[in-house]
PDB file of N, CA and C in Angstrom:
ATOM      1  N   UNK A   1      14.482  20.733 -13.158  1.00  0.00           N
ATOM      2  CA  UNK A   1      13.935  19.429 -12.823  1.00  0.00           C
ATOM      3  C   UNK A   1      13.073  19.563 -11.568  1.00  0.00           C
ATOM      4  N   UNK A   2      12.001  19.101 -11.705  1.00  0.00           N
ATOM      5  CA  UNK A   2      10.942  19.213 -10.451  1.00  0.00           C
ATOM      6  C   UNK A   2      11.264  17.729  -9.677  1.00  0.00           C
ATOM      7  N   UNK A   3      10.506  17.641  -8.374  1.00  0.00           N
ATOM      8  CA  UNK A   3      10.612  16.654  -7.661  1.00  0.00           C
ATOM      9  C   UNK A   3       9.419  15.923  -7.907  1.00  0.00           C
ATOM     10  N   UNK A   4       9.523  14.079  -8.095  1.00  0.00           N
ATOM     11  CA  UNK A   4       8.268  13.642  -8.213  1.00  0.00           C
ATOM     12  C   UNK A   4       7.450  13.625  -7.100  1.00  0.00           C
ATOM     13  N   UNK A   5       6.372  13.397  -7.262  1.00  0.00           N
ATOM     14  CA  UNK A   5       5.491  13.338  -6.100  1.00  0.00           C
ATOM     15  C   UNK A   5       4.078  11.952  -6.483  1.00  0.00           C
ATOM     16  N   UNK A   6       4.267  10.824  -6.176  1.00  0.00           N
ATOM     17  CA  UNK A   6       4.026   9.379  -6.384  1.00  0.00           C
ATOM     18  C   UNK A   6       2.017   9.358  -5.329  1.00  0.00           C
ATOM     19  N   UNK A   7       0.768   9.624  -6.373  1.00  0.00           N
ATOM     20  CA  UNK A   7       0.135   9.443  -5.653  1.00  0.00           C
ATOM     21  C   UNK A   7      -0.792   7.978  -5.800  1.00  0.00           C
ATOM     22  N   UNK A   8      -1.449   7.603  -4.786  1.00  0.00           N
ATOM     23  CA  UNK A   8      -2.469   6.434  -5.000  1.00  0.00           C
ATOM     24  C   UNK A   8      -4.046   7.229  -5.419  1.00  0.00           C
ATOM     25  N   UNK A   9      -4.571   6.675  -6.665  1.00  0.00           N
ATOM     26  CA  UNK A   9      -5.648   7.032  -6.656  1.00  0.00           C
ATOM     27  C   UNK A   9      -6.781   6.990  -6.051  1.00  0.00           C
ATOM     28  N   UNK A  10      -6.949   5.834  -5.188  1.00  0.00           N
ATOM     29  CA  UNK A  10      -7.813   5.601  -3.560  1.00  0.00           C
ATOM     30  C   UNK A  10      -7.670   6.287  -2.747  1.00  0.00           C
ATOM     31  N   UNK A  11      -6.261   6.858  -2.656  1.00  0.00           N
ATOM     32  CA  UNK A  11      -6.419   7.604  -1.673  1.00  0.00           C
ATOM     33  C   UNK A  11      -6.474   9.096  -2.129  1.00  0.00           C
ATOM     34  N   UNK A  12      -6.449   9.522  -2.840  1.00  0.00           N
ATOM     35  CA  UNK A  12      -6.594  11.023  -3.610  1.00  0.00           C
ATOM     36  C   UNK A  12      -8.571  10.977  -3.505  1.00  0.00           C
ATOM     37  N   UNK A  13      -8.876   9.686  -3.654  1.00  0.00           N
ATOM     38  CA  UNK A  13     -10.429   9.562  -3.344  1.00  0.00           C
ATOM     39  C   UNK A  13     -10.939   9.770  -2.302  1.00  0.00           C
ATOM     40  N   UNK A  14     -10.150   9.859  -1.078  1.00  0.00           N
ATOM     41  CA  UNK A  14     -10.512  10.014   0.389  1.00  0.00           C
ATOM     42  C   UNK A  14     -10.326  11.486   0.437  1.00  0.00           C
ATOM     43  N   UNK A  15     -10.047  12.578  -0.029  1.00  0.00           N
ATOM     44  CA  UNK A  15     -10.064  13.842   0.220  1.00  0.00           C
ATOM     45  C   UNK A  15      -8.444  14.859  -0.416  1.00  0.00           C
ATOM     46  N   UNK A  16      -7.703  13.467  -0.682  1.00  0.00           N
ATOM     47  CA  UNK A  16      -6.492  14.024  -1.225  1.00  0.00           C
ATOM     48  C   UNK A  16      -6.283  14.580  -2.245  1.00  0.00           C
ATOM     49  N   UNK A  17      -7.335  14.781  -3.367  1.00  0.00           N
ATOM     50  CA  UNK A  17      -7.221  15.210  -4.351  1.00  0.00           C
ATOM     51  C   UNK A  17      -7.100  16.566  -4.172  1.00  0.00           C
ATOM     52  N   UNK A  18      -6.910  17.728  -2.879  1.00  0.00           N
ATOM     53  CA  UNK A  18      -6.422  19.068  -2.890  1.00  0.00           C
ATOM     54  C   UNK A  18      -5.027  18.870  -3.158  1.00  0.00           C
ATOM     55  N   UNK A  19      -4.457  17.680  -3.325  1.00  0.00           N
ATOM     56  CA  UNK A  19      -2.723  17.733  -3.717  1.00  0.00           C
ATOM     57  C   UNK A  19      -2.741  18.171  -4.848  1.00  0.00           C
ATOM     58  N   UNK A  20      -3.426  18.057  -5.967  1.00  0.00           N
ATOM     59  CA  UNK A  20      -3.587  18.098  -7.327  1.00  0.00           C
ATOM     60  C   UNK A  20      -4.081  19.354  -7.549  1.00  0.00           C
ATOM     61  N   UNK A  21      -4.694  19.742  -6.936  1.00  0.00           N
ATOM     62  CA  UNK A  21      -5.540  21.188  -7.485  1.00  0.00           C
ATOM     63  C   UNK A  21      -4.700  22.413  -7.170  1.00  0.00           C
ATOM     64  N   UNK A  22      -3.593  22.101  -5.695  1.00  0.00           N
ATOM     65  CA  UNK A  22      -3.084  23.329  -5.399  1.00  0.00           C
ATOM     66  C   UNK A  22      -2.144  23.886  -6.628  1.00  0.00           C
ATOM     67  N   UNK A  23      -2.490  25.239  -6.502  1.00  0.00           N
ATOM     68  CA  UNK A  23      -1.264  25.925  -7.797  1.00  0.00           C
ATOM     69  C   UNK A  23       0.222  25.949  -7.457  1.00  0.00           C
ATOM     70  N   UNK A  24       0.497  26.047  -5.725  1.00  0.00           N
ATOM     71  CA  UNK A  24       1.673  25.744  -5.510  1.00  0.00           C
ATOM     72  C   UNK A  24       2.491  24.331  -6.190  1.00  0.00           C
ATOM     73  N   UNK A  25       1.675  23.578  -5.686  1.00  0.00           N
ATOM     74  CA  UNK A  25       2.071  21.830  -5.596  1.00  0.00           C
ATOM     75  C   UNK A  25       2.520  21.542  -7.221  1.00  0.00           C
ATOM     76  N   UNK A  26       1.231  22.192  -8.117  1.00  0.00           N
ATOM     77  CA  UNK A  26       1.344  21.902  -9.352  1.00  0.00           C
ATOM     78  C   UNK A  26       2.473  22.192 -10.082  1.00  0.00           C
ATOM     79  N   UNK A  27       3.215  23.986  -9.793  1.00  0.00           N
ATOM     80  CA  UNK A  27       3.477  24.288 -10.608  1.00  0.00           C
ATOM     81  C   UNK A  27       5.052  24.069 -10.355  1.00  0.00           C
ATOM     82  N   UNK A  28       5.206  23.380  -9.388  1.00  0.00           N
ATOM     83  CA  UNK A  28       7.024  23.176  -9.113  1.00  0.00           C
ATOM     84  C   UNK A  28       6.684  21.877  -8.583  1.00  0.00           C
ATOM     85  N   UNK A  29       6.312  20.729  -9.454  1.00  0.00           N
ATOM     86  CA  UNK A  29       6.103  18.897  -8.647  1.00  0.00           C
ATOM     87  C   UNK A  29       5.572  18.579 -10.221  1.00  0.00           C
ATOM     88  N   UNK A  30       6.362  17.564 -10.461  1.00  0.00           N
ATOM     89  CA  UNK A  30       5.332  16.525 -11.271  1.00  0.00           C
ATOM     90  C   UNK A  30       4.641  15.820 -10.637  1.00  0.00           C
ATOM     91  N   UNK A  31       4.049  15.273 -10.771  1.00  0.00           N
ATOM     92  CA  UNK A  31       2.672  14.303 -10.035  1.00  0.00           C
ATOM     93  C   UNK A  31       2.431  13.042 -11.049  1.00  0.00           C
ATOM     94  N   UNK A  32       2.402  11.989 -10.343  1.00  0.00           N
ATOM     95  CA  UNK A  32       2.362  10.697 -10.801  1.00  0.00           C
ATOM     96  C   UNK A  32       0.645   9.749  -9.984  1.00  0.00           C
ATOM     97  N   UNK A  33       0.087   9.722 -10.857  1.00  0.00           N
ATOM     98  CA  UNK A  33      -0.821   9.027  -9.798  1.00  0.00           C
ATOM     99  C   UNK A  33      -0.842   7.269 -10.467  1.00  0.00           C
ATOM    100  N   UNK A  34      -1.080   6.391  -9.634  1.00  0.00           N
ATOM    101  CA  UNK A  34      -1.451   5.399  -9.973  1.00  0.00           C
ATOM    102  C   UNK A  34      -2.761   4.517  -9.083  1.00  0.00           C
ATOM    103  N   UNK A  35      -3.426   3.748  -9.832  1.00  0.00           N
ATOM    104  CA  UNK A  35      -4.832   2.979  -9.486  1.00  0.00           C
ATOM    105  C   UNK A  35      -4.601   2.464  -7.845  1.00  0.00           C
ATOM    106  N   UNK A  36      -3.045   1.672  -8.144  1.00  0.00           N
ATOM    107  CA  UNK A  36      -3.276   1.593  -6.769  1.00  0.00           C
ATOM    108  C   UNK A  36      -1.565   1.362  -5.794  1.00  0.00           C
ATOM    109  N   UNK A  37      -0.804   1.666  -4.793  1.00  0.00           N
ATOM    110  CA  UNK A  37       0.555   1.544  -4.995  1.00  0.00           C
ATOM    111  C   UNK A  37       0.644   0.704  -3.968  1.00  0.00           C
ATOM    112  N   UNK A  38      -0.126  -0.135  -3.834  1.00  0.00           N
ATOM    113  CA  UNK A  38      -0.184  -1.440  -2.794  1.00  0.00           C
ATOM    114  C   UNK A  38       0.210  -0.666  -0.974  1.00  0.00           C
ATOM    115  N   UNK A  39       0.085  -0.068  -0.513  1.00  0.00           N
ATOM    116  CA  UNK A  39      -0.079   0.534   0.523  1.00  0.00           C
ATOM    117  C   UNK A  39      -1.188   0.598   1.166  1.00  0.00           C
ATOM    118  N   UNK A  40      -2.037  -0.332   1.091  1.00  0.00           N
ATOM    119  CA  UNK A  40      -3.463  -0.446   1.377  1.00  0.00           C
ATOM    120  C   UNK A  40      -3.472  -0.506   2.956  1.00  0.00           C
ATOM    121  N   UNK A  41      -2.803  -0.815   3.515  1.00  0.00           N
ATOM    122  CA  UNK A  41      -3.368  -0.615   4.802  1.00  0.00           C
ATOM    123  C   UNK A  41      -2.717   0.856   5.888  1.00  0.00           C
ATOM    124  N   UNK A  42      -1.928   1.327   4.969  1.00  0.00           N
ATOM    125  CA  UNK A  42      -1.650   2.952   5.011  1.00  0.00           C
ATOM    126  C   UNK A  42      -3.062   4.306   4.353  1.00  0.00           C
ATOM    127  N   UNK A  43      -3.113   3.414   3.239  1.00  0.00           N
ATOM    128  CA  UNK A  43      -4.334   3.742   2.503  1.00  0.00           C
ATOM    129  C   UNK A  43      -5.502   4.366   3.204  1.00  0.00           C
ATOM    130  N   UNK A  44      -5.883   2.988   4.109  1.00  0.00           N
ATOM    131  CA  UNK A  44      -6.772   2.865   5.403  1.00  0.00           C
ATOM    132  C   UNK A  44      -7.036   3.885   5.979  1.00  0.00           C
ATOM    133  N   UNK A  45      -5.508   3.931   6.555  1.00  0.00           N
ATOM    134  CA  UNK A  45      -5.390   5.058   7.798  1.00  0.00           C
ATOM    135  C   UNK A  45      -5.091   6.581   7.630  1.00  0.00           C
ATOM    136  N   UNK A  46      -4.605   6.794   6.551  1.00  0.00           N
ATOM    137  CA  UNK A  46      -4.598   8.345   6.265  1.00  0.00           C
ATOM    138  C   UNK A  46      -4.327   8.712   5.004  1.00  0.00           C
ATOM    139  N   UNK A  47      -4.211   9.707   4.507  1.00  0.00           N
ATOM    140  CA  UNK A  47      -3.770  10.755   3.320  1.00  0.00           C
ATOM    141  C   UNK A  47      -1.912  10.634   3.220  1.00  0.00           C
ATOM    142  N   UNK A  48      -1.825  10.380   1.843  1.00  0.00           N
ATOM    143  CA  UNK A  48      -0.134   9.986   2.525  1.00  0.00           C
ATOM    144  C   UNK A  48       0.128  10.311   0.460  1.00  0.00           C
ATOM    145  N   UNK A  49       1.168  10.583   0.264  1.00  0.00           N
ATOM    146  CA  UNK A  49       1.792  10.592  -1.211  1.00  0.00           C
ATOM    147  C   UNK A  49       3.077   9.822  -0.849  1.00  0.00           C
ATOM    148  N   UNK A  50       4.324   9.744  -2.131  1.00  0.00           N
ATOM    149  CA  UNK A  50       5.255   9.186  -1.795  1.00  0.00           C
ATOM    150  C   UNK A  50       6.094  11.178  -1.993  1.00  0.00           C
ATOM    151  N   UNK A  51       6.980  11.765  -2.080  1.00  0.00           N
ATOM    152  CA  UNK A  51       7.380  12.799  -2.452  1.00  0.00           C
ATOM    153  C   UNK A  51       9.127  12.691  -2.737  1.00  0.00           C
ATOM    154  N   UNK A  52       9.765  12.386  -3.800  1.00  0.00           N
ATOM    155  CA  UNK A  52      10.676  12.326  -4.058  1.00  0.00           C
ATOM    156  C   UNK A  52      10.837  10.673  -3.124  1.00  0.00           C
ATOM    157  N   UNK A  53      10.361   9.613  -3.598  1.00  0.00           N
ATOM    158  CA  UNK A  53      10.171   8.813  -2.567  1.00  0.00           C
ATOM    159  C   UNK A  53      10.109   8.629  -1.104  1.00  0.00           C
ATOM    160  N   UNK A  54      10.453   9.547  -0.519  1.00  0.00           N
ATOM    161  CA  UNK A  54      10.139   9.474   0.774  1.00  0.00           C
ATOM    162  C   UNK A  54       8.270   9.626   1.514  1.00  0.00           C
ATOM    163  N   UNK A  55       7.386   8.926   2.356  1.00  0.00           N
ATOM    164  CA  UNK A  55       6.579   8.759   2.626  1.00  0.00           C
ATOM    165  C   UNK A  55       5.990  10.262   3.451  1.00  0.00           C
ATOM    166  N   UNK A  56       5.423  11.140   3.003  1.00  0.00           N
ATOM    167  CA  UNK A  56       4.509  12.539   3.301  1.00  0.00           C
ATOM    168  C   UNK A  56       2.789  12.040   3.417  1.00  0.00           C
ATOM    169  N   UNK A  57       2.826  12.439   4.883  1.00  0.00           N
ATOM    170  CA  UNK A  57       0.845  12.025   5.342  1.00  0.00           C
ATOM    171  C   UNK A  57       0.623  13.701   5.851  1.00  0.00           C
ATOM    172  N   UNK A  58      -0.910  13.075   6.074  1.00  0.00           N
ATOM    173  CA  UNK A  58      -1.362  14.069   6.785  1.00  0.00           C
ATOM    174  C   UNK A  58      -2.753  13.625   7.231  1.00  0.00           C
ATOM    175  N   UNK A  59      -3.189  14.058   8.308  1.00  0.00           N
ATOM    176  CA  UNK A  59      -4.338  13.514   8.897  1.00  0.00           C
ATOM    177  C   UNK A  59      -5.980  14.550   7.975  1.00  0.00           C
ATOM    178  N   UNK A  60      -5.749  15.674   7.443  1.00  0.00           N
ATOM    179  CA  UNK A  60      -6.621  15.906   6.512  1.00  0.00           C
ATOM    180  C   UNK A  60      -6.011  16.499   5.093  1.00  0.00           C
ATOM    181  N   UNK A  61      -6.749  16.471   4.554  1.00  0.00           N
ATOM    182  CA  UNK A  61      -6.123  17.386   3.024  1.00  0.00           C
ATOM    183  C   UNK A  61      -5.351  18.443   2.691  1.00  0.00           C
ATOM    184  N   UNK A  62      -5.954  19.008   4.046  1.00  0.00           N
ATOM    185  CA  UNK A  62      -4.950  20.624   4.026  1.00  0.00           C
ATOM    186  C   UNK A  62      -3.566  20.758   4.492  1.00  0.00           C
ATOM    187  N   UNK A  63      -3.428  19.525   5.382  1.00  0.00           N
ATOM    188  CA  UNK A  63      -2.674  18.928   6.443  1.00  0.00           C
ATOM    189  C   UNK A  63      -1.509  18.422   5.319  1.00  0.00           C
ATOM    190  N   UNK A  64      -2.075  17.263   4.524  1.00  0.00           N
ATOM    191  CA  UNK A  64      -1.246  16.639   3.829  1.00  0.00           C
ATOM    192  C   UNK A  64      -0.524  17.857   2.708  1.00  0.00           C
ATOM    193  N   UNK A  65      -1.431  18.760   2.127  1.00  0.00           N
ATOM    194  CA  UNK A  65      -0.900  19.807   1.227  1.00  0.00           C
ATOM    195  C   UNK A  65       0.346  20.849   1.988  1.00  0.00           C
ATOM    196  N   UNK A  66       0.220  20.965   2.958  1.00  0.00           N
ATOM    197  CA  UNK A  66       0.944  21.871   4.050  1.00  0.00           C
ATOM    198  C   UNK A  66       2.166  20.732   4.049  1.00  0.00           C
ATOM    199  N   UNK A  67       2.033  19.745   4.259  1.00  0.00           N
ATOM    200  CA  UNK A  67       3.570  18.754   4.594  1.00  0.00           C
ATOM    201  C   UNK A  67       4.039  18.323   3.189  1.00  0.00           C
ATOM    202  N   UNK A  68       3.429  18.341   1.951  1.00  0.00           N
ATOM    203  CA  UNK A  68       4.086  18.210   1.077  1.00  0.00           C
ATOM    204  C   UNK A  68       5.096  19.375   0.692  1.00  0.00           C
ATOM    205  N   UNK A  69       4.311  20.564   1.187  1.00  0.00           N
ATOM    206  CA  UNK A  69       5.070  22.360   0.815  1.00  0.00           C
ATOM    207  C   UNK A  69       5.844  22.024   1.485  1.00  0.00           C
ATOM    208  N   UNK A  70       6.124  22.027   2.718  1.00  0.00           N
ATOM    209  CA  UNK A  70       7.200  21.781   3.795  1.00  0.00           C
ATOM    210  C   UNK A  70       8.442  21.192   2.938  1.00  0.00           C
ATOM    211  N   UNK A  71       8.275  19.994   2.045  1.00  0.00           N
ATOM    212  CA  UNK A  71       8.916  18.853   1.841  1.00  0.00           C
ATOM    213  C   UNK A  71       9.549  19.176   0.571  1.00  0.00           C
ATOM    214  N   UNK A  72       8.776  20.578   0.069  1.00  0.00           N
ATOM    215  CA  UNK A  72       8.796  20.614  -1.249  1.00  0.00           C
ATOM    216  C   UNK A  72      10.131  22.352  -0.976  1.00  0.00           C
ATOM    217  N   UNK A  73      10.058  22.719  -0.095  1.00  0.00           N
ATOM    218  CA  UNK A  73      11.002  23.979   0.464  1.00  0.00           C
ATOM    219  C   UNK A  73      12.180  23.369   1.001  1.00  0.00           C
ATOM    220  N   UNK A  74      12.201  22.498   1.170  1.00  0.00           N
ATOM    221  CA  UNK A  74      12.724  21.484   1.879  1.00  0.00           C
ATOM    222  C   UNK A  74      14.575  21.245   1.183  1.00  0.00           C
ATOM    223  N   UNK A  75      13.073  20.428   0.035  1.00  0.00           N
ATOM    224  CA  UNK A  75      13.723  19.670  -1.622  1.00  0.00           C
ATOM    225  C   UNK A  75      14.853  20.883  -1.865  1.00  0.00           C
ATOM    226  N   UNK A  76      14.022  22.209  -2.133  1.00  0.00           N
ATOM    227  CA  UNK A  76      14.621  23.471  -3.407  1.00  0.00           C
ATOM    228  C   UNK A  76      15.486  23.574  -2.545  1.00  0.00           C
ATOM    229  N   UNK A  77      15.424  23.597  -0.853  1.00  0.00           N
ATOM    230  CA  UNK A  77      16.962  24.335  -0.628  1.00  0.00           C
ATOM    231  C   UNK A  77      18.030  23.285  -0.735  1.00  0.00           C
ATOM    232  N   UNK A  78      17.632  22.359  -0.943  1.00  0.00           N
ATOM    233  CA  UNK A  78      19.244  20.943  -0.668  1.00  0.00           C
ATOM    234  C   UNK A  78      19.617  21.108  -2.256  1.00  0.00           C
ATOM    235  N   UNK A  79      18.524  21.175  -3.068  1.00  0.00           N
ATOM    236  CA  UNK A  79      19.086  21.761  -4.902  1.00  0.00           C
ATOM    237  C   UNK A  79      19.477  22.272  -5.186  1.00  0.00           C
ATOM    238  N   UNK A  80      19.596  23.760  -4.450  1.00  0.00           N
ATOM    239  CA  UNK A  80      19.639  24.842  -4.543  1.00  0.00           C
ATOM    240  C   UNK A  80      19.245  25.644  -5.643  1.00  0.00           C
TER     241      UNK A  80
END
């Protein structure tokens, strides 16, 4: 079982769409995107997913991909 990872499509439009492309992210995360997850004024301010529901930002793309891995090493060791 992978961990979900909940994105807004507005904001995957601001530069977040390296969440999607990485081969890490992809190949151990399902990915959920939707049009829009009412977070609009988070939206605003940065790059952000939900990740196993909990709220993961990052101030650029690479940033946000780096704190999802974090989150995602994180996940596998509490699963084991």
């Amino acid at each position: 079982m992978n961990p979900l990872i909940e994105c807004c499509e507005q904001n995957l439009a601001n530069g977040g769409e390296l969440v999607l492309s990485d081969p890490f992210i992809e190949e151990n995360t399902d990915v959920v995107t939707y049009s829009c997850m009412n977070e609009c004024v988070l939206c605003a301010q940065t790059l952000f997913v939900l990740f196993e529901g909990e709220r993961v930002t990052g101030e650029t793309p690479e940033e946000l991909v780096e704190n999802i891995k974090k989150a995602l090493h994180t996940w596998q060791e509490e699963m084991g």
